[in-house]
N, C-alpha and C. Protein backbone atom coordinates (compact mmCIF):
# COMPACT_ATOMS: atom_id res chain seq x y z
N UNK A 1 -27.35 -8.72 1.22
CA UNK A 1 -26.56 -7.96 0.28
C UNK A 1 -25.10 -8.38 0.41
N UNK A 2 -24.59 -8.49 -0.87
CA UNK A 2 -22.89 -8.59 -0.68
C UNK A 2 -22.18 -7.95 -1.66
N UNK A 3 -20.93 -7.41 -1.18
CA UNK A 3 -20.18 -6.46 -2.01
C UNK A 3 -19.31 -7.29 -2.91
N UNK A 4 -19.77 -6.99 -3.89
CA UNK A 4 -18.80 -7.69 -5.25
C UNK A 4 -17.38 -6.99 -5.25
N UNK A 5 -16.29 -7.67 -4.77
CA UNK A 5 -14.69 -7.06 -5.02
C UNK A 5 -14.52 -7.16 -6.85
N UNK A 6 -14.14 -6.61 -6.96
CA UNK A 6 -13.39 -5.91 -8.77
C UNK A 6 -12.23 -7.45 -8.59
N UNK A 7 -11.73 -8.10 -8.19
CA UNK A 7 -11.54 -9.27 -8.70
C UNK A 7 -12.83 -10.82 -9.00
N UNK A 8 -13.70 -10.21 -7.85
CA UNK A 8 -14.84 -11.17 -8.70
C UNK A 8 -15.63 -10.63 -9.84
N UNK A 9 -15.63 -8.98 -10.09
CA UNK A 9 -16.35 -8.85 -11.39
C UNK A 9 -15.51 -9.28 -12.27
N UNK A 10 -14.09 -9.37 -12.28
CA UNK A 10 -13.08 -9.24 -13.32
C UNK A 10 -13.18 -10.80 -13.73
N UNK A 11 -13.53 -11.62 -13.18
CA UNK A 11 -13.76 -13.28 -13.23
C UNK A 11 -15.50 -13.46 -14.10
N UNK A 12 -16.17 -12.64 -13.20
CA UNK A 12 -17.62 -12.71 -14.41
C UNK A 12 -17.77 -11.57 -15.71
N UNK A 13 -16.80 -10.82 -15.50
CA UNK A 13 -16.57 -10.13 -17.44
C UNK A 13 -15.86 -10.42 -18.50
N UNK A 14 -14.82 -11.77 -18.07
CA UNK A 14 -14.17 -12.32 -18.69
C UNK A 14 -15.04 -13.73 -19.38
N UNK A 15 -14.54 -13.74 -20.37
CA UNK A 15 -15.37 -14.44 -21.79
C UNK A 15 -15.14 -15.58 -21.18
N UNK A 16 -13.79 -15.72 -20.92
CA UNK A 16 -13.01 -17.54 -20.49
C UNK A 16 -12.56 -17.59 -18.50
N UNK A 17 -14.00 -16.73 -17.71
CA UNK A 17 -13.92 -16.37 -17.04
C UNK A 17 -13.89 -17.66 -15.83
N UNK A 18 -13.96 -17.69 -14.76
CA UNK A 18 -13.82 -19.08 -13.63
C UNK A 18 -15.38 -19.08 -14.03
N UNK A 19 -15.71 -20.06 -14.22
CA UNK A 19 -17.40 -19.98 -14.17
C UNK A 19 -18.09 -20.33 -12.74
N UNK A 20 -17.67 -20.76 -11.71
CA UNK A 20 -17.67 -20.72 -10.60
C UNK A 20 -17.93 -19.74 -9.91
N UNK A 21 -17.45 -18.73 -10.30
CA UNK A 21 -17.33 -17.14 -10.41
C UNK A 21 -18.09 -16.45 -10.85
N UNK A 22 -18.04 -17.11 -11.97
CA UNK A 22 -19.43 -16.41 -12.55
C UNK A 22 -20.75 -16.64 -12.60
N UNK A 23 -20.90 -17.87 -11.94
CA UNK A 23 -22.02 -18.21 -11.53
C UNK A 23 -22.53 -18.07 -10.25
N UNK A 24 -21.44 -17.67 -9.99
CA UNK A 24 -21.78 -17.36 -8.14
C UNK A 24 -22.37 -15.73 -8.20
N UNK A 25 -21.53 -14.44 -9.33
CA UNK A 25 -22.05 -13.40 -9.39
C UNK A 25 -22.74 -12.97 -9.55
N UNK A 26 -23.33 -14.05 -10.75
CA UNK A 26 -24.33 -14.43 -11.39
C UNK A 26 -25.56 -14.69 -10.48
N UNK A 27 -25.87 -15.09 -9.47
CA UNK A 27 -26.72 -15.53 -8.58
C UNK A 27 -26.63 -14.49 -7.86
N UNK A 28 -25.88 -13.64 -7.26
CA UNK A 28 -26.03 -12.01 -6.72
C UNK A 28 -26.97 -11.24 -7.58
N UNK A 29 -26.56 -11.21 -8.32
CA UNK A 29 -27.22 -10.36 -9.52
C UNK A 29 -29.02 -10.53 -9.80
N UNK A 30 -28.85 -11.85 -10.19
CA UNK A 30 -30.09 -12.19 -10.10
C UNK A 30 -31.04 -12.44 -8.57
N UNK A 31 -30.82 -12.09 -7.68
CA UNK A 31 -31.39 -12.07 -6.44
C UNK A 31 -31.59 -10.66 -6.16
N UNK A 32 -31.05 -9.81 -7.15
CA UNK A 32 -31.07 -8.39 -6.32
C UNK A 32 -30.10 -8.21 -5.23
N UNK A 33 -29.12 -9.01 -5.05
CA UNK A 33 -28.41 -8.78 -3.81
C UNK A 33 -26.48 -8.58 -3.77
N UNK A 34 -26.32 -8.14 -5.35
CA UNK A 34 -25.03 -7.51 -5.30
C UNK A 34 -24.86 -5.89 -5.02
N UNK A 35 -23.65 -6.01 -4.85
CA UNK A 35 -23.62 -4.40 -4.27
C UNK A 35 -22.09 -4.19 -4.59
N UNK A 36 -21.82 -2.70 -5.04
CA UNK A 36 -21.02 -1.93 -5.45
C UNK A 36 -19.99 -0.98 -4.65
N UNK A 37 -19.30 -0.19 -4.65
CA UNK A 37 -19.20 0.56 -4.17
C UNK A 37 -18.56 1.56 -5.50
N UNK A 38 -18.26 3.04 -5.18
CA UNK A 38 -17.10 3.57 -6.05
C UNK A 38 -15.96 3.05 -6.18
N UNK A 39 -15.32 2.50 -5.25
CA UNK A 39 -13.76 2.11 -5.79
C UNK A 39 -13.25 0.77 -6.16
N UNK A 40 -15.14 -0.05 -6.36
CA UNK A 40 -15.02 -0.97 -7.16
C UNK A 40 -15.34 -0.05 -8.66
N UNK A 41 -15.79 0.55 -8.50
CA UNK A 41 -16.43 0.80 -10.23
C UNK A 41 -15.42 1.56 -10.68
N UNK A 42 -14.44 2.24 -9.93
CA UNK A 42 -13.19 3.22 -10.17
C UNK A 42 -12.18 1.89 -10.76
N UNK A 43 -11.72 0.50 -10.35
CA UNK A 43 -11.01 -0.03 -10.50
C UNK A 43 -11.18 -0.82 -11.71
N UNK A 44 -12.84 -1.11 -11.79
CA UNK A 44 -13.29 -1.80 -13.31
C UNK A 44 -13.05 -0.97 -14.40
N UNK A 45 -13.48 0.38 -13.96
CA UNK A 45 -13.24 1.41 -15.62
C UNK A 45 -11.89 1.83 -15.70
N UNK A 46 -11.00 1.58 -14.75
CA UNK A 46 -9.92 2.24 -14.95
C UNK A 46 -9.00 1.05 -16.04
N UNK A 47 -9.34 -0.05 -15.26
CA UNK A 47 -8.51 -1.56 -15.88
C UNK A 47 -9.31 -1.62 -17.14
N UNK A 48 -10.35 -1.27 -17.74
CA UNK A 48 -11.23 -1.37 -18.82
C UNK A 48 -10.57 -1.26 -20.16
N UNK A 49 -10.56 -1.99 -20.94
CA UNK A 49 -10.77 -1.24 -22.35
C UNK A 49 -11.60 -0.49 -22.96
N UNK A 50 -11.34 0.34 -23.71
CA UNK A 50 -13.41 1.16 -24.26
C UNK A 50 -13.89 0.27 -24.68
N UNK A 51 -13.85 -1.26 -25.05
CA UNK A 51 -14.95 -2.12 -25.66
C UNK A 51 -15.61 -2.20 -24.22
N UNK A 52 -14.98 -2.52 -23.41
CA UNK A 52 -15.37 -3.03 -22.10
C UNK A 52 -16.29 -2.09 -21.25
N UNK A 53 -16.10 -0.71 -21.66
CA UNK A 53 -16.31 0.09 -20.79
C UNK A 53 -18.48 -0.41 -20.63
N UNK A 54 -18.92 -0.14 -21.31
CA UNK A 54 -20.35 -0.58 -21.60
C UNK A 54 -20.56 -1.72 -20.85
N UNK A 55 -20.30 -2.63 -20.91
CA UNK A 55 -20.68 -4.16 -20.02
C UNK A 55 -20.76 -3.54 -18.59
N UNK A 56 -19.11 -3.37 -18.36
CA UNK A 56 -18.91 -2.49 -16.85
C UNK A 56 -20.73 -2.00 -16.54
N UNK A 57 -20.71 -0.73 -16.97
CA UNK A 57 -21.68 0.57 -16.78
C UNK A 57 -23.02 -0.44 -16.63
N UNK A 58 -23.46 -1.54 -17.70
CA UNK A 58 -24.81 -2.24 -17.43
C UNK A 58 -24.84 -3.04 -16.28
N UNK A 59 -23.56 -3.51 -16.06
CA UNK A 59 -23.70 -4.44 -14.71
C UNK A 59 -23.73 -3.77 -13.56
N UNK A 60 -23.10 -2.71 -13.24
CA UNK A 60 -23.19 -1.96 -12.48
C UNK A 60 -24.87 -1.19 -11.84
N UNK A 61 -25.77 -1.27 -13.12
CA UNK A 61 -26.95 -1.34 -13.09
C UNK A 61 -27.97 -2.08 -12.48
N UNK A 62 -27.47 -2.98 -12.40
CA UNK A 62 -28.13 -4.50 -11.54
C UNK A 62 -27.68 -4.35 -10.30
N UNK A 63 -26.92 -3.62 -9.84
CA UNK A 63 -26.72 -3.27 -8.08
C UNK A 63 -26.73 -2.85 -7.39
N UNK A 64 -26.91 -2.63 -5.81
CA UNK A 64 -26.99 -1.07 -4.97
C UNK A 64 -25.53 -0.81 -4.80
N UNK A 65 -25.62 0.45 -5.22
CA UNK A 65 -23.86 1.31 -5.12
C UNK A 65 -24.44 1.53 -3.40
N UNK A 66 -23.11 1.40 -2.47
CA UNK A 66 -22.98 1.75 -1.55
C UNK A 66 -22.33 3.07 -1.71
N UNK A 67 -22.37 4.11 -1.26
CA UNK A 67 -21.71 5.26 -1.48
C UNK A 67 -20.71 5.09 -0.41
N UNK A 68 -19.52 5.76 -0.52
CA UNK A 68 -18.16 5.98 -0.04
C UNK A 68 -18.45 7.39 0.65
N UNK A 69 -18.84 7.22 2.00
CA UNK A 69 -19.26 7.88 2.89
C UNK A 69 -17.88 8.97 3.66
N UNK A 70 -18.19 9.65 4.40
CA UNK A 70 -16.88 10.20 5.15
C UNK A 70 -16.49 9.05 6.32
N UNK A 71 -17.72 8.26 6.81
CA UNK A 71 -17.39 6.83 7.18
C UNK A 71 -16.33 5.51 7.23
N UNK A 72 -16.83 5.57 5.54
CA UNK A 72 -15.85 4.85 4.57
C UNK A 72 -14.00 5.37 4.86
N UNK A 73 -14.17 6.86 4.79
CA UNK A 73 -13.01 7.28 4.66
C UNK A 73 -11.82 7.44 6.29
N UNK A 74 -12.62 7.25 7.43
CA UNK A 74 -11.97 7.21 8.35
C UNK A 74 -12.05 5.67 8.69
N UNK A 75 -12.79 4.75 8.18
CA UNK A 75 -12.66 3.46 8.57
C UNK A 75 -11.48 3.34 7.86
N UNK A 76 -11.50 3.09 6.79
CA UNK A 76 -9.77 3.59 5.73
C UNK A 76 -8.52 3.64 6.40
N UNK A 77 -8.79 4.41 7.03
CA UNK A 77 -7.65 5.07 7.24
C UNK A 77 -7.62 4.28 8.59
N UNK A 78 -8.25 4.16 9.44
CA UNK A 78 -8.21 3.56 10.91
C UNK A 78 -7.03 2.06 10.10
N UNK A 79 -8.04 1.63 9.46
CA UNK A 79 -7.67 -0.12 9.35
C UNK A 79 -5.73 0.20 8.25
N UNK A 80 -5.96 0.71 7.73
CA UNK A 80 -4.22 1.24 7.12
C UNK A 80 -3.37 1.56 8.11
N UNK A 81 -4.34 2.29 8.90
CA UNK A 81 -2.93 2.44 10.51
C UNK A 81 -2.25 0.88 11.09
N UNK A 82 -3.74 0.66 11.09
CA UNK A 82 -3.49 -0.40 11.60
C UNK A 82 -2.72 -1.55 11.18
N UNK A 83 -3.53 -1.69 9.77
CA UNK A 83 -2.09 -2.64 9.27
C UNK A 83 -0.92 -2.32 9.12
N UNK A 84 -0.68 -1.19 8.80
CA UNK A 84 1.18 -0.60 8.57
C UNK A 84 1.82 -0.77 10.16
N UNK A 85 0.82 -0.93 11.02
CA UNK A 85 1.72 -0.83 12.54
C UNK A 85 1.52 -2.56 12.45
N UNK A 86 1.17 -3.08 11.92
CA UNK A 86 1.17 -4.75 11.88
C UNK A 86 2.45 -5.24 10.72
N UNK A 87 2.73 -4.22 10.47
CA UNK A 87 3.99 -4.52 8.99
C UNK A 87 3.38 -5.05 7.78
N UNK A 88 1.88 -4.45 7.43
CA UNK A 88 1.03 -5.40 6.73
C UNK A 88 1.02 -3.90 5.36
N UNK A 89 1.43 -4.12 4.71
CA UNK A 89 0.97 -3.11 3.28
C UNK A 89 0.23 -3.97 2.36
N UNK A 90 -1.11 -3.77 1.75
CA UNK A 90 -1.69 -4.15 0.60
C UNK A 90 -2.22 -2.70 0.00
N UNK A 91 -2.92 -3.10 -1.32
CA UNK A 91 -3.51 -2.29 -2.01
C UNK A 91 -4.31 -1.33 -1.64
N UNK A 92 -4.11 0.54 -1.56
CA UNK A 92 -5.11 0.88 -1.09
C UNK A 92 -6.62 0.53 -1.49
N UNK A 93 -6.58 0.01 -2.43
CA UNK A 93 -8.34 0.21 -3.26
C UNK A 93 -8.72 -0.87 -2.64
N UNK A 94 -7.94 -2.10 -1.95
CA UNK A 94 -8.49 -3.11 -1.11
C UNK A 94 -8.68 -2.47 0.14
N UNK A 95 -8.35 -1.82 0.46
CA UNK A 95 -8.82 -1.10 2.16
C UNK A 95 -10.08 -0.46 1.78
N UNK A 96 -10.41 0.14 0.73
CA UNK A 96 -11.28 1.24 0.78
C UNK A 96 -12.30 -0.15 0.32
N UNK A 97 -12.66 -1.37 -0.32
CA UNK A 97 -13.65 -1.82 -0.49
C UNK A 97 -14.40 -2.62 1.09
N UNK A 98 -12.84 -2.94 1.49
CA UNK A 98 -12.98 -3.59 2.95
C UNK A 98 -13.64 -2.49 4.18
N UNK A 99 -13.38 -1.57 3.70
CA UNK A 99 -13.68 -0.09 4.70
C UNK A 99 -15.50 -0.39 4.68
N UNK A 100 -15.68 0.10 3.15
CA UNK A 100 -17.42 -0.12 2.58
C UNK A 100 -18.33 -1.22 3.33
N UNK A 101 -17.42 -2.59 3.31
CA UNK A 101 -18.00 -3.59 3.68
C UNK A 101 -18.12 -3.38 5.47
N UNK A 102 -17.44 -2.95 5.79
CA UNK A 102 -17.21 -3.05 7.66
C UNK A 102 -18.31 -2.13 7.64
N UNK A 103 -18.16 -0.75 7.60
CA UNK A 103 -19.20 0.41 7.32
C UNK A 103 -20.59 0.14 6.96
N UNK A 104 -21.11 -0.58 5.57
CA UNK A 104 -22.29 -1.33 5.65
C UNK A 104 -22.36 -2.33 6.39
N UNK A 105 -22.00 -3.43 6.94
CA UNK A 105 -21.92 -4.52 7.70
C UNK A 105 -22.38 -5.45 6.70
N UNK A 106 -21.77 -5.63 5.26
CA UNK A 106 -21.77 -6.81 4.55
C UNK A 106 -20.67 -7.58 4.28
N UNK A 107 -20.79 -8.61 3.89
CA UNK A 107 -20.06 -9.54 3.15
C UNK A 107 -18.96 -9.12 2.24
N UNK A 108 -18.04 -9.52 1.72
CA UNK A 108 -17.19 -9.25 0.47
C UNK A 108 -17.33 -10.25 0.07
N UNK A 109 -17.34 -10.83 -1.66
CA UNK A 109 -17.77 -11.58 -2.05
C UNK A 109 -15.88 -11.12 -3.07
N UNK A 110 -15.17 -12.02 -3.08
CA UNK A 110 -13.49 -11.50 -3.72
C UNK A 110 -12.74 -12.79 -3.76
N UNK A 111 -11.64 -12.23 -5.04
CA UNK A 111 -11.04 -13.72 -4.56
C UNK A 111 -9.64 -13.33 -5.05
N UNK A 112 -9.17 -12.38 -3.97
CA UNK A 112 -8.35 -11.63 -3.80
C UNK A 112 -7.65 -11.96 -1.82
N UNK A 113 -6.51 -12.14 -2.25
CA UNK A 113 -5.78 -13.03 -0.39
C UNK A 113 -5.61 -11.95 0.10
N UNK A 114 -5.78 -10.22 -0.42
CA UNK A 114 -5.61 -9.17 0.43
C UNK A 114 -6.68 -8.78 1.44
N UNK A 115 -7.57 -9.26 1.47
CA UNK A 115 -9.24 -9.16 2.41
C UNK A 115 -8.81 -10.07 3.55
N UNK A 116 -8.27 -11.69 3.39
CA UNK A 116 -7.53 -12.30 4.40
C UNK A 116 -6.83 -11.72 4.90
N UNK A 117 -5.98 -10.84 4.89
CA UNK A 117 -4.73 -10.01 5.07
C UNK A 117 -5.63 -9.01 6.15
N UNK A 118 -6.58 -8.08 5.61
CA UNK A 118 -6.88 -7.04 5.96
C UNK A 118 -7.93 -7.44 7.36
N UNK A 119 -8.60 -8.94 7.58
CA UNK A 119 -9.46 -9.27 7.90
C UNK A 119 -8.65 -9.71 9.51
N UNK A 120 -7.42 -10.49 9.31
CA UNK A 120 -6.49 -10.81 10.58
C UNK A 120 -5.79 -9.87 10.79
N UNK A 121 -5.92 -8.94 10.27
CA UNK A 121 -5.10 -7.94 10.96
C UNK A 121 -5.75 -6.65 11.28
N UNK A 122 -6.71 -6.48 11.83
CA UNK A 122 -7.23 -5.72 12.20
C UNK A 122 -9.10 -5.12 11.60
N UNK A 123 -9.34 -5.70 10.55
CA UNK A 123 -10.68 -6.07 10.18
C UNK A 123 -11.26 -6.88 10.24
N UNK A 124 -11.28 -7.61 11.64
CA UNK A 124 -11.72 -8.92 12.30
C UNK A 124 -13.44 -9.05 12.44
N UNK A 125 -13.91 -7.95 11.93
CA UNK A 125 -15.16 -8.00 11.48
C UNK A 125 -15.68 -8.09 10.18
N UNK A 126 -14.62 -8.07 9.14
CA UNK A 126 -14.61 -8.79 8.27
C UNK A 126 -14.97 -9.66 7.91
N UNK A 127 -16.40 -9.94 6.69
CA UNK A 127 -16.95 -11.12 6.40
C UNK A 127 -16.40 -11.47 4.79
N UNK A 128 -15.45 -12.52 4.22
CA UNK A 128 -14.97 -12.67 3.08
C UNK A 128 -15.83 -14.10 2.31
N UNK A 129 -15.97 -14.06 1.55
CA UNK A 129 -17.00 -15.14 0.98
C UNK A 129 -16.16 -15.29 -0.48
């Protein structure tokens, strides 16, 4: 299983998308082996247009949602300590997908340099793909 980051869905919902990208998601998908969480699907519908919103919701269909556990939410917060005492600020919604992934013990599948970030500095169990 690997967790699709909201910058690799945002690469396979795009028309003139990296196809690299999208063929790589593309091959999650079709294996049965992408995976979700909420604050990926919070970040796709939020950035969405209403045309968009529908694609979102079907693809989302093709994957296991990891639920955002009370787990999730103190790993969160552990690894944010941690980076702010490293002088490291990124995106919260990148901690909380990186949280999911440590918490399940999968992969991130992103192509986003904040998972590098989050991964040397204190989510050294961090798997980024």
């Amino acid at each position: 299983m690997t967790l699709i980051d909201t910058s690799a869905w945002i690469e396979f919902l795009r028309r003139a998308g990296n196809p690299d990208v999208k063929g790589r998601v593309a091959a999650y998908l079709d294996a049965g082996q992408a995976a979700v969480c909420g604050p990926i699907e919070f970040e796709l519908l939020t950035g969405a247009r209403p045309a968009e919103t529908a694609d979102i919701h079907t693809a989302m269909t093709f994957c296991t949602m990891f639920e955002f556990t009370s787990d999730c939410w103190r790993r969160a917060a552990d690894l944010e300590r941690t980076l702010r005492g490293n002088g490291i600020t990124v995106p919260r919604d990148d901690i909380f997908v990186a949280s999911a992934a440590l918490v399940y013990d999968t992969p991130v599948y992103c192509r986003d340099a904040h998972f590098e970030l989050i991964r040397a500095n204190g989510g050294n169990k961090l798997v980024t793909i």
